[in-house]
Protein backbone atom coordinates (compact mmCIF):
# COMPACT_ATOMS: atom_id res chain seq x y z
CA UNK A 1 33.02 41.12 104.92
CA UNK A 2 31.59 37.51 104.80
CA UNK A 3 28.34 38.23 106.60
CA UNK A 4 27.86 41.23 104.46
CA UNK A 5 28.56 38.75 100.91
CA UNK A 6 26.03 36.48 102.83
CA UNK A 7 23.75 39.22 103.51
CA UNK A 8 23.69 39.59 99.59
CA UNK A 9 23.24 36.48 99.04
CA UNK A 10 20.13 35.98 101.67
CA UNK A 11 18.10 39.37 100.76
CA UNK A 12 18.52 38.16 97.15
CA UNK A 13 20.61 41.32 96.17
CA UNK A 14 22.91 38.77 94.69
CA UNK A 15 20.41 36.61 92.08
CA UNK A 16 21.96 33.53 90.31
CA UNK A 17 20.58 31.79 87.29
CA UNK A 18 21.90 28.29 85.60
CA UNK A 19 20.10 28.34 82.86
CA UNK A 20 18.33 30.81 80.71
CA UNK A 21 16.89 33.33 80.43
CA UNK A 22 19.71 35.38 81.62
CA UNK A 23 19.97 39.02 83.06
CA UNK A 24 20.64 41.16 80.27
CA UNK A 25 23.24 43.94 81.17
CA UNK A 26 22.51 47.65 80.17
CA UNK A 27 25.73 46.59 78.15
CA UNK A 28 24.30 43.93 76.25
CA UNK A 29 26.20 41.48 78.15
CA UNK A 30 24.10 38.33 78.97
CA UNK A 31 24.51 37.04 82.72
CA UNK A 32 23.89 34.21 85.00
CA UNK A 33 24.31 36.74 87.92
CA UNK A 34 22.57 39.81 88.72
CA UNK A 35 23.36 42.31 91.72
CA UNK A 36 20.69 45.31 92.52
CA UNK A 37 22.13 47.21 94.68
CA UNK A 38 18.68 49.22 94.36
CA UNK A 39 17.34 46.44 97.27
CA UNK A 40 20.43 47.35 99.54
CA UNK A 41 18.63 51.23 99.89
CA UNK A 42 15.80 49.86 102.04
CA UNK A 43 18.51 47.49 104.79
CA UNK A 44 19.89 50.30 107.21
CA UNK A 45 22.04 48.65 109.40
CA UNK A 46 24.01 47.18 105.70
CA UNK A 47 23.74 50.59 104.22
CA UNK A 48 25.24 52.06 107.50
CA UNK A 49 28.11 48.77 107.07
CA UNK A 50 28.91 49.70 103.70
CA UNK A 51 29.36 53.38 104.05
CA UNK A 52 31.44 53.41 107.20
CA UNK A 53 33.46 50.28 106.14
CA UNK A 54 34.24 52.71 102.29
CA UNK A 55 34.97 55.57 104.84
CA UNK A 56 36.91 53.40 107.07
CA UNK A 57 39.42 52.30 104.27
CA UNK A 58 39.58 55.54 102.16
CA UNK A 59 40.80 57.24 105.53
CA UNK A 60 43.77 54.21 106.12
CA UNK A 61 44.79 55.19 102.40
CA UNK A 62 45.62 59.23 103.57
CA UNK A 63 43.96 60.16 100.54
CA UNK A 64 43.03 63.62 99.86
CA UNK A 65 39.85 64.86 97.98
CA UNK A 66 37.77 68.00 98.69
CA UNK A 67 34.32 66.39 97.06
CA UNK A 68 32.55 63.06 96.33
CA UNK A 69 30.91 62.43 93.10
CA UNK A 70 28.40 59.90 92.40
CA UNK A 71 28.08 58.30 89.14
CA UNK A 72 24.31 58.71 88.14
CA UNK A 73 22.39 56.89 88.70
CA UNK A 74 23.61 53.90 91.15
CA UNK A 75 26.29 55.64 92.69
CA UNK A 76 24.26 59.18 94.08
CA UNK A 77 22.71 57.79 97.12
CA UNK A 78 25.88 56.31 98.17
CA UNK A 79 28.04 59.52 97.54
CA UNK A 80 25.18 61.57 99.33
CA UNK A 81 25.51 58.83 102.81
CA UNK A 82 29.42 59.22 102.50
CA UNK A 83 29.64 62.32 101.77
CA UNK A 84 27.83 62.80 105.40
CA UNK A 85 30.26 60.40 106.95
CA UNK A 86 33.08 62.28 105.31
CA UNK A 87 31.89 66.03 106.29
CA UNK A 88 32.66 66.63 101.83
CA UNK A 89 30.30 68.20 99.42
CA UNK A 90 28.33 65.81 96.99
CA UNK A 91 28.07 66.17 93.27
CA UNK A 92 26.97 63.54 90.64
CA UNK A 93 27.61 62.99 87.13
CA UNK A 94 25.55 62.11 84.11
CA UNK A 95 26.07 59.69 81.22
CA UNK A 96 25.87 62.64 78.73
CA UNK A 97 24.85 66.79 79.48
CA UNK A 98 21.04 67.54 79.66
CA UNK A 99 19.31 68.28 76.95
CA UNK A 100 17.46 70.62 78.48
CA UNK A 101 17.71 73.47 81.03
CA UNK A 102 21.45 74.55 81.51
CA UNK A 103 22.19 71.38 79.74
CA UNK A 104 25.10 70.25 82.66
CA UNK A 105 26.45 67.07 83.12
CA UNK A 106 28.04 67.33 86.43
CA UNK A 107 25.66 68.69 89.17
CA UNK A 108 26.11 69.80 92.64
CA UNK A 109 29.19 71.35 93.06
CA UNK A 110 29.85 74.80 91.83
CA UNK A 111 33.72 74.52 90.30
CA UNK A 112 36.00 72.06 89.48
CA UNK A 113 38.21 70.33 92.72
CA UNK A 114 39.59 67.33 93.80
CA UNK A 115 37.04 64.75 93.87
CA UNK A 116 36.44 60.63 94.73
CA UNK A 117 34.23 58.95 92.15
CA UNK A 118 31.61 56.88 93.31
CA UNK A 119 29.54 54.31 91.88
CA UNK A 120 27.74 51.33 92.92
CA UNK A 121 28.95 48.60 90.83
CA UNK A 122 31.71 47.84 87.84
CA UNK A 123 31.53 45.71 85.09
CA UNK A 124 32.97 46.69 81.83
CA UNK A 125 34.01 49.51 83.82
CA UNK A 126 32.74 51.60 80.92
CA UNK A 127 30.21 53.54 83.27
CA UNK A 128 33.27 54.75 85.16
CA UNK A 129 35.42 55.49 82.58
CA UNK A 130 33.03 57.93 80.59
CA UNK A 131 32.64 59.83 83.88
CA UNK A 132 35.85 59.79 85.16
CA UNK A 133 36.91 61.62 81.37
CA UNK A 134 33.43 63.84 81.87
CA UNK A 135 35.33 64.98 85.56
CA UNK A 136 38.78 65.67 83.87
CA UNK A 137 37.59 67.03 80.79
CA UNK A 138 35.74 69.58 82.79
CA UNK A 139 39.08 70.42 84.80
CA UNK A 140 38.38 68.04 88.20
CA UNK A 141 41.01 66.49 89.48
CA UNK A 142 40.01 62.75 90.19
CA UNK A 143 42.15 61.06 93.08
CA UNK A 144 39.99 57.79 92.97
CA UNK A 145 37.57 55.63 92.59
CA UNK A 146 35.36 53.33 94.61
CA UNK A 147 32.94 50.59 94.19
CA UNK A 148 30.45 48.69 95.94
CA UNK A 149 30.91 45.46 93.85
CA UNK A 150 33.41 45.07 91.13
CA UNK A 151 32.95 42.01 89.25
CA UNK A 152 36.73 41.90 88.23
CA UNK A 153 36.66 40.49 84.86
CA UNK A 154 40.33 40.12 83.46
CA UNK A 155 38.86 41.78 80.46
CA UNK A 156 37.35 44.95 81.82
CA UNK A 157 38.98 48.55 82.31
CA UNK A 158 39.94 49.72 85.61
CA UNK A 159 41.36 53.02 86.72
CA UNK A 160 44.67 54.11 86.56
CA UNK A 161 43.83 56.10 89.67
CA UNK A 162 43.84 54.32 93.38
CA UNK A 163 40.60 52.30 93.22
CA UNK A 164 38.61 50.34 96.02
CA UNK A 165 36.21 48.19 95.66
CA UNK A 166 34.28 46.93 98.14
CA UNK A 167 33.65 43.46 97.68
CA UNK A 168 34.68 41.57 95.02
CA UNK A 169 32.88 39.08 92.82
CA UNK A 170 35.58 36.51 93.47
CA UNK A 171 35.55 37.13 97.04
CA UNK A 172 32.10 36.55 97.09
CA UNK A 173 32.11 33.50 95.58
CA UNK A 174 34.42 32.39 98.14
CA UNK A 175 32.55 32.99 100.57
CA UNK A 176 29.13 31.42 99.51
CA UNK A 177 30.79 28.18 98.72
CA UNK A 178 31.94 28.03 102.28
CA UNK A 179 29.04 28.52 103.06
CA UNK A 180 27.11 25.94 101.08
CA UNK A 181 24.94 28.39 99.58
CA UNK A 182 26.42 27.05 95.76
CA UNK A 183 27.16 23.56 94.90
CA UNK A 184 30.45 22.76 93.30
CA UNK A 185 28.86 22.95 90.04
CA UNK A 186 27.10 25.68 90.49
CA UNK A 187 30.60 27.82 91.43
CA UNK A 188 32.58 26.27 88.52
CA UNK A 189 29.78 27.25 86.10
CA UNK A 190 30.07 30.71 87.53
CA UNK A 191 34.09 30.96 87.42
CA UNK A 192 33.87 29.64 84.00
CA UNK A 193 31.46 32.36 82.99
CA UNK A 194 33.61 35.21 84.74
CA UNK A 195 36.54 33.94 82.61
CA UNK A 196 34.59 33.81 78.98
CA UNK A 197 31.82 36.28 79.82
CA UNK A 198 29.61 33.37 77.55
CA UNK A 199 27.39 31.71 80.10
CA UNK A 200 28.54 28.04 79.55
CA UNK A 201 26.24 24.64 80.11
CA UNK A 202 25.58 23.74 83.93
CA UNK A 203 27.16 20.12 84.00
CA UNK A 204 25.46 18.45 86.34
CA UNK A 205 27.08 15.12 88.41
């Protein structure tokens, strides 16, 4: 897990700022950190890591599901690469139905079943949570939820449901400081951040 969080880090998946602008979240939030996930598509031998290490622990937790669902957009590629390491069917869920065609907001599988919800990063959590209530409105049973990268903010909802994240924000950080890829100040500012969600002043030595 620490060469993958350096990995991140090195192939600037992982971006950190210290002063603004920030990254603006599709939540509004304003961040000194940024993950895009979108850059990990094009590293195989990662992508390969990440999906067999997600099958690897979801097997030690005897769980049973008869589908994977991806949460549009992040999480369909990964659902579609575990699914295939899993031997499931794939499905994905949007945001809100179509507003066109046969207007559906779940796609790929044909009727409701037990099903692991899949997307590539939390936050808020509020991505998850309006899909996992699409899935149970709709009569799917959800067993549980995984996540690339959950940032873990003591203020953000979290599943009810047996959830696994991959890496962790704070593990991360642990990591790159051993590292000596961030400065004491630099890490502080960060924790400090993850505990207000206000990007504070870098206070330099």
């Amino acid at each position: 897990m620490r060469r993958y969080a350096l990995f991140l880090w090195e192939a600037q998946i992982v971006q950190v700022r210290t002063s603004p602008p920030w990254f603006r979240w599709s939540s509004g939030i304003e961040s000194p950190i940024y993950v895009d996930h979108r850059r990990l598509l094009g590293h195989l031998f990662w992508r390969r890591w990440a999906v067999a290490r997600l099958g690897a622990r979801l097997r030690q937790a005897s769980l049973s599901f008869r589908a994977i669902v991806g949460v549009a957009t992040g999480g369909i590629p990964w659902a579609a690469w575990l699914g295939e390491k899993l031997s499931l069917p794939v499905g994905y869920v949007r945001p809100e139905p179509k507003a066109h065609g046969l207007h559906r907001q779940i796609e790929g599988l044909s009727s409701p079943t037990s099903v692991l919800l899949l997307e590539d990063l939390l936050s808020t959590g509020e991505s998850l949570r309006r899909a996992l209530f699409a899935l149970e409105e709709r009569h799917y049973m959800v067993v549980a939820a995984a996540v690339l990268w959950s940032y873990e903010f003591p203020s953000a909802w979290v599943p009810s449901i047996p959830f696994f994240p991959l890496l962790t924000f704070p593990q991360a950080l642990l990591y790159w400081q051993e590292a000596q890829y961030l400065s004491s100040q630099t890490a502080s500012f960060l924790l400090r951040w993850h505990r207000t969600l206000e990007p504070p002043l870098l206070v330099q030595d």
